[in-house]
C-alpha atoms as a PDB file:
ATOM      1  CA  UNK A   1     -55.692 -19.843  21.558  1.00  0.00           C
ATOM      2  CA  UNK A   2     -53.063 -17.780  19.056  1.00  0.00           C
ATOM      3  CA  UNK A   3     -49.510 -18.404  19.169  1.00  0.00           C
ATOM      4  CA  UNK A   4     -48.349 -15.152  20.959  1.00  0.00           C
ATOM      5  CA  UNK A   5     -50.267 -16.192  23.765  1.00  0.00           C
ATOM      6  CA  UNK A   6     -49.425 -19.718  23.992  1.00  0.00           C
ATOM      7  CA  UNK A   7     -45.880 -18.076  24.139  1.00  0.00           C
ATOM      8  CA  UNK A   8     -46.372 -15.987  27.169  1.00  0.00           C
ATOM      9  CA  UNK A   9     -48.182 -19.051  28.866  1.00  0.00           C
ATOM     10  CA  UNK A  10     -44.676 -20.483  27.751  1.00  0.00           C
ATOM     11  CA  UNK A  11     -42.071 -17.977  29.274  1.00  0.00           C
ATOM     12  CA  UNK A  12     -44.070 -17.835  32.536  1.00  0.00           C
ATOM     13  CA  UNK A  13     -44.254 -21.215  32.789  1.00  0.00           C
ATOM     14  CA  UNK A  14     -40.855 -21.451  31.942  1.00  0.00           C
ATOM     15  CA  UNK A  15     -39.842 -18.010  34.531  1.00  0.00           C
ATOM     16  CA  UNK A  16     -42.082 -19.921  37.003  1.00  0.00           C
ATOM     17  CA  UNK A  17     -40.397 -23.372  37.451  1.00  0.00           C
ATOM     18  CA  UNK A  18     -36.651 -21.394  37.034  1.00  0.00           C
ATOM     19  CA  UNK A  19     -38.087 -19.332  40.170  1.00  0.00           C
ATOM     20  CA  UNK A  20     -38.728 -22.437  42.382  1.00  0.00           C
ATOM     21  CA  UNK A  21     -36.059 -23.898  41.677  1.00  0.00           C
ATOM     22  CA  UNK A  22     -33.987 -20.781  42.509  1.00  0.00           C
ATOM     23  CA  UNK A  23     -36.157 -21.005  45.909  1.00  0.00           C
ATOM     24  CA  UNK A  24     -35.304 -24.403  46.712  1.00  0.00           C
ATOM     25  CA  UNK A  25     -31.192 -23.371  45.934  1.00  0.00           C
ATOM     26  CA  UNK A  26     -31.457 -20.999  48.124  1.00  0.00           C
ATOM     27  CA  UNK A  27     -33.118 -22.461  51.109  1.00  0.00           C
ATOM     28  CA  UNK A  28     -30.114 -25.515  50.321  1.00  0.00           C
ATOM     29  CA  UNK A  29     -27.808 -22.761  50.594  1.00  0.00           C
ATOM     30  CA  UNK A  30     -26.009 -22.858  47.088  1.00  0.00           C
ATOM     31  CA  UNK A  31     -25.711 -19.830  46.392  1.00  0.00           C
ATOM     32  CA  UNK A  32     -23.980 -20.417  42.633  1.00  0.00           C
ATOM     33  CA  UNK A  33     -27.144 -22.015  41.462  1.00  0.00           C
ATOM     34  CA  UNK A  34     -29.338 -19.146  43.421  1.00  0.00           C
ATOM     35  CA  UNK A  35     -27.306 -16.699  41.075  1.00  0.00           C
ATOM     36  CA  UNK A  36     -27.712 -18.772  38.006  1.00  0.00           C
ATOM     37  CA  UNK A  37     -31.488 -19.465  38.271  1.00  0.00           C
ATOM     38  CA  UNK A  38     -32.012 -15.739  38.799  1.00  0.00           C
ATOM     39  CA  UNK A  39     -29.851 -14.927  35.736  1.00  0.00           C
ATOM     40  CA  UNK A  40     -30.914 -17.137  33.140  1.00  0.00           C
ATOM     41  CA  UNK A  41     -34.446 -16.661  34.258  1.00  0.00           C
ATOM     42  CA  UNK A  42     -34.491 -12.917  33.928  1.00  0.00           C
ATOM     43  CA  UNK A  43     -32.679 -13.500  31.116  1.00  0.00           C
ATOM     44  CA  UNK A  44     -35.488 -15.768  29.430  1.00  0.00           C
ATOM     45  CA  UNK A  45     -38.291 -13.647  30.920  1.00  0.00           C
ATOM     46  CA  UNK A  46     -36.889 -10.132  28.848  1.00  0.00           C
ATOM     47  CA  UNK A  47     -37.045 -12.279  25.503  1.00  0.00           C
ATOM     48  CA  UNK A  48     -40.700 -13.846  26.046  1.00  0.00           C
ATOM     49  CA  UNK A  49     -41.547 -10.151  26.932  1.00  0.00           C
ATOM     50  CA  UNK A  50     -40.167  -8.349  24.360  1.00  0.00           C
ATOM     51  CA  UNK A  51     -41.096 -11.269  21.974  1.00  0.00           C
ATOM     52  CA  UNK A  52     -44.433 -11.298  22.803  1.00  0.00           C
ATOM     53  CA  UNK A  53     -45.059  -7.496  22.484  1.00  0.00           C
ATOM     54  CA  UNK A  54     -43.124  -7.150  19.202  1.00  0.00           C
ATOM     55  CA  UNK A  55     -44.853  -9.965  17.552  1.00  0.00           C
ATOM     56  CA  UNK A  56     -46.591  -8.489  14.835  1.00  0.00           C
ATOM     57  CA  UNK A  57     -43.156  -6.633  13.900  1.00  0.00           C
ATOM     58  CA  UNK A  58     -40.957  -9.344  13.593  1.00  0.00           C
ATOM     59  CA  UNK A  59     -43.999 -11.231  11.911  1.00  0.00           C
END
């Protein structure tokens, strides 16, 4: 397996567990950590995405 996809296996992983945990925040009612789960994992997501399709550019 090459590195750029072993970094997309990465970020979803990564955009995956920040998702349930968001879920589980939510159902708990705390809405602050909702908010913050949703923010840092879009957040997170945007870079693995734009990391993995630039990666022969930045090299």
């Amino acid at each position: 397996m090459d590195t750029r996809r072993a970094v997309l296996m990465l970020v979803c992983l990564v955009t995956v567990i920040m998702a349930i945990r968001g879920v589980i925040a939510l159902r708990n009612g705390d809405f602050g950590t909702f908010g913050r789960q949703l923010g840092v994992g879009g957040i997170v997501f945007a870079f693995g995405i734009a990391l993995v399709r630039r990666w022969d550019e930045i090299g």
